[in-house]
PDB file of N, CA and C in Angstrom:
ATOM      1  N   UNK A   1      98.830  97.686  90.420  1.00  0.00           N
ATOM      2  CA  UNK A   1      97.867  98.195  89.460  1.00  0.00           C
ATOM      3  C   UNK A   1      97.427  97.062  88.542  1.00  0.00           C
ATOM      4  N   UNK A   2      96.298  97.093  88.064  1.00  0.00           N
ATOM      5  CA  UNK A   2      95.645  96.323  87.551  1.00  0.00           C
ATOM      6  C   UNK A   2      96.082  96.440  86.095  1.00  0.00           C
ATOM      7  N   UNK A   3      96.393  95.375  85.547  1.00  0.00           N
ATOM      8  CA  UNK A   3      96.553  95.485  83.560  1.00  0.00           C
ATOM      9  C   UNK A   3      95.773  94.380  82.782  1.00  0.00           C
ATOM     10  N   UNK A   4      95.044  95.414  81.805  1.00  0.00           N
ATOM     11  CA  UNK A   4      94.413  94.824  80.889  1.00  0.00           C
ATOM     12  C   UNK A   4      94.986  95.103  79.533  1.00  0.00           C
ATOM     13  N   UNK A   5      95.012  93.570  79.223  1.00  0.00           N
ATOM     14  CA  UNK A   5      95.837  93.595  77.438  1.00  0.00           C
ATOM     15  C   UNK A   5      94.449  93.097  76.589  1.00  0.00           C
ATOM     16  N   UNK A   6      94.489  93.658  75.341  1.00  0.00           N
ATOM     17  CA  UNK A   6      93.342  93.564  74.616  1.00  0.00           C
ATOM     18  C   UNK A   6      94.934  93.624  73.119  1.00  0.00           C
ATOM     19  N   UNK A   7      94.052  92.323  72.491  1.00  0.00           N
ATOM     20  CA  UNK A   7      95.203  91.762  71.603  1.00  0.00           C
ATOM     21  C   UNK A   7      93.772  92.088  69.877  1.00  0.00           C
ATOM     22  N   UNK A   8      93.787  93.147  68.977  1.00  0.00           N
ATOM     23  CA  UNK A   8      93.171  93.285  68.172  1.00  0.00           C
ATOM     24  C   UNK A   8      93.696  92.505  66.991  1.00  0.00           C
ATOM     25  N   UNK A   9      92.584  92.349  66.184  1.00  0.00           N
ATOM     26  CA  UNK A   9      92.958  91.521  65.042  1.00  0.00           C
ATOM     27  C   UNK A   9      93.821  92.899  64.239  1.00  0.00           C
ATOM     28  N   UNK A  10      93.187  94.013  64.164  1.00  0.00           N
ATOM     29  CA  UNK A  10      93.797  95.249  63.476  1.00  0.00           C
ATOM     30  C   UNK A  10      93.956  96.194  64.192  1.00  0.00           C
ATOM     31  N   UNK A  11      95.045  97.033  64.851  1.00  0.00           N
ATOM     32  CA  UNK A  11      95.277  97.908  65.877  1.00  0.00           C
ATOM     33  C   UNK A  11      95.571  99.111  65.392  1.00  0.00           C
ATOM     34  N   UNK A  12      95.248  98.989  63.994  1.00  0.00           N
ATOM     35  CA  UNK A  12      95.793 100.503  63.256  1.00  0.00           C
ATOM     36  C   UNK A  12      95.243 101.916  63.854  1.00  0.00           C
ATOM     37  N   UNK A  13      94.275 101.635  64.507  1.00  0.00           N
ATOM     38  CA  UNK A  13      93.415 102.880  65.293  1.00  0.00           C
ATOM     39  C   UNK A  13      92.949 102.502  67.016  1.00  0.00           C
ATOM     40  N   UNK A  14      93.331 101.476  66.861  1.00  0.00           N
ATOM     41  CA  UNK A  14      92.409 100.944  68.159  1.00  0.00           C
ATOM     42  C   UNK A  14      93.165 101.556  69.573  1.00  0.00           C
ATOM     43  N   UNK A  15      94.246 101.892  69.632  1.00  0.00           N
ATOM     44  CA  UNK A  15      94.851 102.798  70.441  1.00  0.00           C
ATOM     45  C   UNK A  15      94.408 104.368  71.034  1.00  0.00           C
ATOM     46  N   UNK A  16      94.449 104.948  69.782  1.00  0.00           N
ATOM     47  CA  UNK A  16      93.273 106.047  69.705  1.00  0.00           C
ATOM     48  C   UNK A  16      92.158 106.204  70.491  1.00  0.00           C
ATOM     49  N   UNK A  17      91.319 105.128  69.712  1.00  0.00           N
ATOM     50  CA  UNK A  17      89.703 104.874  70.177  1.00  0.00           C
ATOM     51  C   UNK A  17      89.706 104.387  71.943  1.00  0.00           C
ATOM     52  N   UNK A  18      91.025 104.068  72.119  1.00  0.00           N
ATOM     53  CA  UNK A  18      90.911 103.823  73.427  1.00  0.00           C
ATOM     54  C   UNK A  18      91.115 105.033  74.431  1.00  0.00           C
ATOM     55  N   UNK A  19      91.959 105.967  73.869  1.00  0.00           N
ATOM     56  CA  UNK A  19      92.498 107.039  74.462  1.00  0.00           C
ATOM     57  C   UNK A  19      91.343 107.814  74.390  1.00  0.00           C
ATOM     58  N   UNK A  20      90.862 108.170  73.383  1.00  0.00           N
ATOM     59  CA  UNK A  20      89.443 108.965  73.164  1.00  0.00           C
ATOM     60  C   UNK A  20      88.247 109.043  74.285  1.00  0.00           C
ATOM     61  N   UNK A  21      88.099 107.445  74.565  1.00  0.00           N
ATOM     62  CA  UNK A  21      86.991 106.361  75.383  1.00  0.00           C
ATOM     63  C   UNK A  21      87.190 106.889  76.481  1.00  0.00           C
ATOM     64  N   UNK A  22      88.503 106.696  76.924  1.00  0.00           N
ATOM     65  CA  UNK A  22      89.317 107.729  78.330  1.00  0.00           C
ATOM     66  C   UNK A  22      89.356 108.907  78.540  1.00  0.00           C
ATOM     67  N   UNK A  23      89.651 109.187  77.823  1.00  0.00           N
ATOM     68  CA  UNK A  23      89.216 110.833  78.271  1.00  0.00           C
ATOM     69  C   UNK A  23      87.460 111.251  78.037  1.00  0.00           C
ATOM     70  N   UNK A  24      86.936 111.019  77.611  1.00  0.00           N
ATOM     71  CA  UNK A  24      85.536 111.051  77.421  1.00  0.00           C
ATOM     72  C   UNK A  24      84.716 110.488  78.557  1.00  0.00           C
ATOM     73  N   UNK A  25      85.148 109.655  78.641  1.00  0.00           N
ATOM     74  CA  UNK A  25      84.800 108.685  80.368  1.00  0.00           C
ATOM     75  C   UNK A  25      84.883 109.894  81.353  1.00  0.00           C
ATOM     76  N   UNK A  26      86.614 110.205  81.370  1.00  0.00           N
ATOM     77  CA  UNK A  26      86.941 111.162  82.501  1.00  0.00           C
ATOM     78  C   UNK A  26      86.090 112.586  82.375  1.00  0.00           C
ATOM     79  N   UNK A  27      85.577 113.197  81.350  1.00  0.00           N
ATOM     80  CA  UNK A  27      84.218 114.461  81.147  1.00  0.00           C
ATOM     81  C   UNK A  27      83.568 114.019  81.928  1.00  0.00           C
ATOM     82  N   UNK A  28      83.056 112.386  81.260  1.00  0.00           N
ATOM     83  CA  UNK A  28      81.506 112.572  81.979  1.00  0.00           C
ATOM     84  C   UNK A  28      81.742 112.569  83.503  1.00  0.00           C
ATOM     85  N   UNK A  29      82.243 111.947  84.170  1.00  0.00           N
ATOM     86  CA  UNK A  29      82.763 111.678  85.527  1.00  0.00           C
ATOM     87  C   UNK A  29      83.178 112.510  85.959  1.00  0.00           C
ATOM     88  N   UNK A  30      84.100 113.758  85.610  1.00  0.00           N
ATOM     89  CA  UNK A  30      84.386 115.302  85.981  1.00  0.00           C
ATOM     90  C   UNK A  30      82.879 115.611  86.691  1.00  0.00           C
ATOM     91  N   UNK A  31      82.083 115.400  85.075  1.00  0.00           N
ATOM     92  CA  UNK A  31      80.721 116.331  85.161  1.00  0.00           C
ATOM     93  C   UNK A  31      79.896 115.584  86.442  1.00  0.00           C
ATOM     94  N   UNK A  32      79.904 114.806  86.737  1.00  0.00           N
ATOM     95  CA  UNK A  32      79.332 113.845  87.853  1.00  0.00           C
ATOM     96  C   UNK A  32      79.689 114.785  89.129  1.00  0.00           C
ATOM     97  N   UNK A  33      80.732 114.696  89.262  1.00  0.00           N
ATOM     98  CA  UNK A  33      81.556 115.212  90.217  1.00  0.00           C
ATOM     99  C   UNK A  33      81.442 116.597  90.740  1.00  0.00           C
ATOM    100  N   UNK A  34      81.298 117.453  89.571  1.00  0.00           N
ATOM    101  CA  UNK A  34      80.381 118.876  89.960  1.00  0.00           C
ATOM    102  C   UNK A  34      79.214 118.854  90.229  1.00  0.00           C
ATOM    103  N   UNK A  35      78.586 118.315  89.524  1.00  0.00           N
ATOM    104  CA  UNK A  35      76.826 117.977  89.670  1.00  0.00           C
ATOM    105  C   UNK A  35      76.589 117.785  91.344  1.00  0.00           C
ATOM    106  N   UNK A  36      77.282 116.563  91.857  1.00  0.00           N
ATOM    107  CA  UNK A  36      77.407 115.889  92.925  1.00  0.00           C
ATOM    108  C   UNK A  36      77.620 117.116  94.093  1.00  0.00           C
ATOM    109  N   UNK A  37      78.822 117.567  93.948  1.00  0.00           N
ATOM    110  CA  UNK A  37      79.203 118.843  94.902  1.00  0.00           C
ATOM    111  C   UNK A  37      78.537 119.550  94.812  1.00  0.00           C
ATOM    112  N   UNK A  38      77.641 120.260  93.667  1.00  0.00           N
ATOM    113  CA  UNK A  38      77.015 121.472  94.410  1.00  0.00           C
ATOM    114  C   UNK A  38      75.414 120.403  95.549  1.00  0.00           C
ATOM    115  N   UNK A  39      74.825 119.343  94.795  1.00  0.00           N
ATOM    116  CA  UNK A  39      73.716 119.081  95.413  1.00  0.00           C
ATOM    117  C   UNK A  39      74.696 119.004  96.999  1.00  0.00           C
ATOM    118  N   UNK A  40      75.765 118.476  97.435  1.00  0.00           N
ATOM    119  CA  UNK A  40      76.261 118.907  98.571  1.00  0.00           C
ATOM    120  C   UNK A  40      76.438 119.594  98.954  1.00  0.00           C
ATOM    121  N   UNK A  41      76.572 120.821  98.584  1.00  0.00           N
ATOM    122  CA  UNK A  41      76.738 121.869  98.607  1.00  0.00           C
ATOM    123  C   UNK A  41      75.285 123.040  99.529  1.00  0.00           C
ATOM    124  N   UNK A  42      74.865 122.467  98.990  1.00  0.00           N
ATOM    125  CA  UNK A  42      73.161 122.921  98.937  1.00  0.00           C
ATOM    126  C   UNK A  42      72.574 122.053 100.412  1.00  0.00           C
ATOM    127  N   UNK A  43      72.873 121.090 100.517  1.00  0.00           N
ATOM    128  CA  UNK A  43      72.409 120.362 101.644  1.00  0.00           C
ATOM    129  C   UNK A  43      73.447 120.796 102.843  1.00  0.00           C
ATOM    130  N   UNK A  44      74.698 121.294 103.098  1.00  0.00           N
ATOM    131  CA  UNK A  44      75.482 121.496 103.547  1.00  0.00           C
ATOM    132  C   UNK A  44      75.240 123.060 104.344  1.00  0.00           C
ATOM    133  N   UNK A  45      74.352 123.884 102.898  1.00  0.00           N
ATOM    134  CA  UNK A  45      73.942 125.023 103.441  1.00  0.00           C
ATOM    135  C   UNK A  45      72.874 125.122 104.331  1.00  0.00           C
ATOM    136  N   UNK A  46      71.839 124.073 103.881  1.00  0.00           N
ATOM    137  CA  UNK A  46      70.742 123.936 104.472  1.00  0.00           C
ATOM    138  C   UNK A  46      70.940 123.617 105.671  1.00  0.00           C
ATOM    139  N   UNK A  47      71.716 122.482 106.179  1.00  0.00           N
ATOM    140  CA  UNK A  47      71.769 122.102 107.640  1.00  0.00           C
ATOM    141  C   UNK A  47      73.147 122.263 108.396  1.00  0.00           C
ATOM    142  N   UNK A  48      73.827 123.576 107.375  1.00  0.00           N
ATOM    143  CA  UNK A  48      74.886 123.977 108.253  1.00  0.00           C
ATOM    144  C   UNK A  48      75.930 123.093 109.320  1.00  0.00           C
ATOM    145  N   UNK A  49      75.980 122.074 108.614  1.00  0.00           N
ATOM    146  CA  UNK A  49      76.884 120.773 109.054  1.00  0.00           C
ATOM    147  C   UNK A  49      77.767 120.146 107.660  1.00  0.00           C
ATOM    148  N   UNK A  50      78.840 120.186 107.705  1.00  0.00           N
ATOM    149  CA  UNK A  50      79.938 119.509 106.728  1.00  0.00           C
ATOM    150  C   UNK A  50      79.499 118.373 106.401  1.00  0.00           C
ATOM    151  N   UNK A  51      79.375 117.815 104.606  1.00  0.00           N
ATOM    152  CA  UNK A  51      79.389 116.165 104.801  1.00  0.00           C
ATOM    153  C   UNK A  51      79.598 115.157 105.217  1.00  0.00           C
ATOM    154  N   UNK A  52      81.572 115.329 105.714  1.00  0.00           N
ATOM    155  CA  UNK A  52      82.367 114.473 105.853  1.00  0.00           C
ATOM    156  C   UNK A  52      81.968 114.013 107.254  1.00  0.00           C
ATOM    157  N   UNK A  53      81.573 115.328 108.333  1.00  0.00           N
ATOM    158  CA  UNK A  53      80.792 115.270 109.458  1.00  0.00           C
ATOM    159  C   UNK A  53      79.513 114.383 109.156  1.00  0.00           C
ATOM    160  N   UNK A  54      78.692 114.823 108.751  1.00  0.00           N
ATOM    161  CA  UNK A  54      77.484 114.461 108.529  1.00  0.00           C
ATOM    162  C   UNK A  54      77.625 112.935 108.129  1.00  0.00           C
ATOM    163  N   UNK A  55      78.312 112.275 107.450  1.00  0.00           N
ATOM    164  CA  UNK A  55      78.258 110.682 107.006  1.00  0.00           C
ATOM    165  C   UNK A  55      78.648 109.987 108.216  1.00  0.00           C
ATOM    166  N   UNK A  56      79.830 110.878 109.102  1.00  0.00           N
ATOM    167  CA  UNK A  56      80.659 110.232 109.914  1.00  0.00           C
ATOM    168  C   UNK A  56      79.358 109.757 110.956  1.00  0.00           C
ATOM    169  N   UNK A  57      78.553 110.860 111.258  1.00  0.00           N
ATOM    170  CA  UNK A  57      77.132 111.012 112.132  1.00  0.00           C
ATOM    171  C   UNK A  57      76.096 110.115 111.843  1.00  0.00           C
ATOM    172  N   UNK A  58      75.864 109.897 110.397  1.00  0.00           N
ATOM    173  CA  UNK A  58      75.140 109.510 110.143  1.00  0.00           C
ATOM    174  C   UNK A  58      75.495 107.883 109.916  1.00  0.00           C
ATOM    175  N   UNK A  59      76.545 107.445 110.154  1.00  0.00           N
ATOM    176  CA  UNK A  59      76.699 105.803 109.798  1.00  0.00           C
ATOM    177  C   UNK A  59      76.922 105.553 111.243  1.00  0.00           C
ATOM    178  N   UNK A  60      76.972 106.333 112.426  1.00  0.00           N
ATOM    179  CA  UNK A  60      77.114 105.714 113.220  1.00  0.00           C
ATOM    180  C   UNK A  60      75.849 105.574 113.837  1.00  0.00           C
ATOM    181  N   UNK A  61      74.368 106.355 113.163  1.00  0.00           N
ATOM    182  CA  UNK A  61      73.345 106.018 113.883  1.00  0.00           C
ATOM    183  C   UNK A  61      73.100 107.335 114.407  1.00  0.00           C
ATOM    184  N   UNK A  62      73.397 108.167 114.185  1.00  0.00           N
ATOM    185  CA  UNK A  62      73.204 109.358 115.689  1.00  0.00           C
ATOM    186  C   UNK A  62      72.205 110.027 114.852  1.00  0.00           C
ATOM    187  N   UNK A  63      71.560 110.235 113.486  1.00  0.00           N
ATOM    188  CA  UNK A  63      70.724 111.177 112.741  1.00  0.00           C
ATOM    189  C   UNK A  63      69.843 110.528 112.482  1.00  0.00           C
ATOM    190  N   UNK A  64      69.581 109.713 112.336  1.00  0.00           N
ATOM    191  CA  UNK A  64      68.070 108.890 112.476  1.00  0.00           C
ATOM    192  C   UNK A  64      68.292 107.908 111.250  1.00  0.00           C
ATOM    193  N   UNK A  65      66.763 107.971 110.452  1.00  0.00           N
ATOM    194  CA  UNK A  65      66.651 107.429 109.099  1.00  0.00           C
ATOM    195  C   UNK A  65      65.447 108.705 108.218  1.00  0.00           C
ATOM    196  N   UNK A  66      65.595 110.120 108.353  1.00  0.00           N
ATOM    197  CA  UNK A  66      64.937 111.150 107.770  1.00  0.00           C
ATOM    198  C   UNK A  66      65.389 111.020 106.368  1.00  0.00           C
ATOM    199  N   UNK A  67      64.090 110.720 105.397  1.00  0.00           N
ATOM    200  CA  UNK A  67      64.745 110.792 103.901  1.00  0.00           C
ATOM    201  C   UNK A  67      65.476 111.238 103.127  1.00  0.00           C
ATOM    202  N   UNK A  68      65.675 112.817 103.764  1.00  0.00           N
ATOM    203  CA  UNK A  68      66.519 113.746 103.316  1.00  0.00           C
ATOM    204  C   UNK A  68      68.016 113.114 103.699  1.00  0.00           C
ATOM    205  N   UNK A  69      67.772 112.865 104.907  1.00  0.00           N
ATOM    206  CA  UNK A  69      69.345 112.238 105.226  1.00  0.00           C
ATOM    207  C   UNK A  69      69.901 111.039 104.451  1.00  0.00           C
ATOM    208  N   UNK A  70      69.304 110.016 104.216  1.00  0.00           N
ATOM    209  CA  UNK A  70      69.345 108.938 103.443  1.00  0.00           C
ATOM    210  C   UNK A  70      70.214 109.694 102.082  1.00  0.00           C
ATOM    211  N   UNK A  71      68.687 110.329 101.295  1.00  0.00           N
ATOM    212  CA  UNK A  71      69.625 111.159 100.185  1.00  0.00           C
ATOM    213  C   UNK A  71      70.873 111.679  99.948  1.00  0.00           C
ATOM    214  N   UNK A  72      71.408 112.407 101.219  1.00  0.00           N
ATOM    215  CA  UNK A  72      72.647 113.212 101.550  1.00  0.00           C
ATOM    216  C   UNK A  72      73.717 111.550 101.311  1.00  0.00           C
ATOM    217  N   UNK A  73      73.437 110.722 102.251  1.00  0.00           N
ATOM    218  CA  UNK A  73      73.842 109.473 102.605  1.00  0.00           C
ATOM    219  C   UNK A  73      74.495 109.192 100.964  1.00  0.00           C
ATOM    220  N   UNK A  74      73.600 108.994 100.435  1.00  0.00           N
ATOM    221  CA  UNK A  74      73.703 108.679  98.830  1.00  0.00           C
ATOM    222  C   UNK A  74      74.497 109.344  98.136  1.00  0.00           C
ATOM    223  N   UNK A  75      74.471 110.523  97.974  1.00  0.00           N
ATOM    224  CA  UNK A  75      75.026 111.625  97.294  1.00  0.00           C
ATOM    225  C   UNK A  75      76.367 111.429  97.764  1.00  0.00           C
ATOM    226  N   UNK A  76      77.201 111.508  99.011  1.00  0.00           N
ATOM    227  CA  UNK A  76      78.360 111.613  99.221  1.00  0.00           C
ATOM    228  C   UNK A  76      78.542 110.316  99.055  1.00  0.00           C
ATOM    229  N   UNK A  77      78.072 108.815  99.094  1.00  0.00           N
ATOM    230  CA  UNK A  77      78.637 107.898  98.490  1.00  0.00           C
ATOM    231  C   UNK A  77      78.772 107.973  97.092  1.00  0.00           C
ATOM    232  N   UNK A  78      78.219 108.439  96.214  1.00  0.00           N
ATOM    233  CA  UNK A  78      78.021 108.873  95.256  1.00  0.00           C
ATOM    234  C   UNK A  78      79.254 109.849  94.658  1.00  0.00           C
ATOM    235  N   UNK A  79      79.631 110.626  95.673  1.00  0.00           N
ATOM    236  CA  UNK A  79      80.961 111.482  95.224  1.00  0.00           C
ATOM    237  C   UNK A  79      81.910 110.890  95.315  1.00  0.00           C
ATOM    238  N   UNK A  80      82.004 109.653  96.298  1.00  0.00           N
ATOM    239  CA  UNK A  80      83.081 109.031  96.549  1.00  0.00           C
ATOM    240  C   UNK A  80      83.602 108.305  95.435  1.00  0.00           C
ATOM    241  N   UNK A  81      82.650 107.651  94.926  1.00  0.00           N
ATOM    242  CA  UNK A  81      82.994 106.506  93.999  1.00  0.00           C
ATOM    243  C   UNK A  81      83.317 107.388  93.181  1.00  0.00           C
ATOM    244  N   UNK A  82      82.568 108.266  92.652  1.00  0.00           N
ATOM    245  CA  UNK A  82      83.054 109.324  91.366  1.00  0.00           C
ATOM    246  C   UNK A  82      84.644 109.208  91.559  1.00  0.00           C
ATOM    247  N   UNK A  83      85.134 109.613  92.317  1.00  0.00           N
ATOM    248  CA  UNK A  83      86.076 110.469  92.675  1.00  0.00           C
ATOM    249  C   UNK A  83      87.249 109.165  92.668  1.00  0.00           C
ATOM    250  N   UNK A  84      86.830 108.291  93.205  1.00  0.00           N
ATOM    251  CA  UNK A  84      87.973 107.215  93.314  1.00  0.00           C
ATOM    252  C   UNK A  84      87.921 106.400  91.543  1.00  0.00           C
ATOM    253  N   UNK A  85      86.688 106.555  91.007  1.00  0.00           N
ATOM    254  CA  UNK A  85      86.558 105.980  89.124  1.00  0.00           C
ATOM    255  C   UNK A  85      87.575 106.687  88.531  1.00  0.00           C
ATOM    256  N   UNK A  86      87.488 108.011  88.748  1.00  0.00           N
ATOM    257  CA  UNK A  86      87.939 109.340  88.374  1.00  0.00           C
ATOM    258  C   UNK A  86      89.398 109.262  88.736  1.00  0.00           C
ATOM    259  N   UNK A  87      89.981 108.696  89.523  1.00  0.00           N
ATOM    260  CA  UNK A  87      91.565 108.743  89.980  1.00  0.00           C
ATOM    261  C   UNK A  87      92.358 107.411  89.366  1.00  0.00           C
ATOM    262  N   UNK A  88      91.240 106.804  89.237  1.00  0.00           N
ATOM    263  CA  UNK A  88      91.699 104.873  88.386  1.00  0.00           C
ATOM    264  C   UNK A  88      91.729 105.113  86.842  1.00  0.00           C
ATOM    265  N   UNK A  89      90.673 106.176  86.564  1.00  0.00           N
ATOM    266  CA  UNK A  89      91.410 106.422  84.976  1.00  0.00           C
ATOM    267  C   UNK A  89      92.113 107.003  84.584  1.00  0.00           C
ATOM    268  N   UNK A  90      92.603 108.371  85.225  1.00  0.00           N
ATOM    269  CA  UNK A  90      93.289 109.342  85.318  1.00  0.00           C
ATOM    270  C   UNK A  90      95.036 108.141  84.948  1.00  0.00           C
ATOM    271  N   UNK A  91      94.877 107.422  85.784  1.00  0.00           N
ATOM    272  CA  UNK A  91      96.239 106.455  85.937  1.00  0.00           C
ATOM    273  C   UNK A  91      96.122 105.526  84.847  1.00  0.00           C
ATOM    274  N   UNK A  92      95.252 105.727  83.774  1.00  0.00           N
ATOM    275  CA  UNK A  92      95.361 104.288  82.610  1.00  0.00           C
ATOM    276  C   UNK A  92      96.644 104.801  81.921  1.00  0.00           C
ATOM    277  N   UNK A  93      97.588 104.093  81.458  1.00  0.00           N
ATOM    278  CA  UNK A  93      98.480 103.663  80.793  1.00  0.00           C
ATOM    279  C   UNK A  93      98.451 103.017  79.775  1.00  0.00           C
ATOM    280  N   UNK A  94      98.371 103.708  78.208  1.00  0.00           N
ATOM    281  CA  UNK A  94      98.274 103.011  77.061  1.00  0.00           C
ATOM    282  C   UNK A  94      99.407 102.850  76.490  1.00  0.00           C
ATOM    283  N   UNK A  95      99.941 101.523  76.439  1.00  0.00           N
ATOM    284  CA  UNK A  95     101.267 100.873  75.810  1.00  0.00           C
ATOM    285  C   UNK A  95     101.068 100.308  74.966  1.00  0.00           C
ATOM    286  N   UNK A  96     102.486 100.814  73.862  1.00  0.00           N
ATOM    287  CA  UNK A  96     101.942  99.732  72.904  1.00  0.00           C
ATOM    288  C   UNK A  96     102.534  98.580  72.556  1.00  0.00           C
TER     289      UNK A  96
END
C-alpha cells in the first residue's frame, strides 16, 4: 500500500480536515457509482445483454464501432475506475 506523510506546520485540525476530505470524496464517488449503474442499467435493458458480456464482446471487436456502443464502452470503464477509487479510499489510514 501506498503511504503518504504530509508533515504540517500546525496539525491541530489538519487530521480532521483530512478525514472529512475522505469521506466526502467517498459520497461523491458512491454517487458516481449509482449514477453509472443505472445508465447501465438502462442500456442493459435495452439490448438485453449483460455489461460484463458486452465489454468482453466489445474489446474483442465482435460489435462493431456503433456510438451507442462506444458510450456503453465508456460508462463501464467509467464504473470501473469508480469502483476501484472507491476501494483505495475506503482503505486510507489516518495515523498520527
Amino acid at each position: 500500500m501506498a503511504q503518504v506523510i504530509i508533515r504540517p506546520q500546525a496539525a491541530d485540525n489538519l487530521k480532521n480536515l483530512i478525514k472529512v476530505a475522505v469521506e466526502n470524496q467517498l459520497k461523491v464517488i458512491n454517487f458516481g457509482i449509482a449514477k453509472t449503474k443505472r445508465k447501465l442499467g438502462e442500456l442493459e435493458k435495452e439490448s438485453g445483454m449483460d455489461s460484463k458480456y458486452f465489454y468482453e464482446e466489445f474489446q474483442k471487436g465482435k460489435l462493431g464501432d456503433d456510438l451507442k456502443f462506444i458510450r456503453w464502452a465508456g460508462e463501464y470503464e467509467t464504473l470501473e475506475r469508480l469502483q476501484k477509487d472507491y476501494n483505495e479510499l475506503q482503505g486510507v489510514e489516518l495515523c498520527s
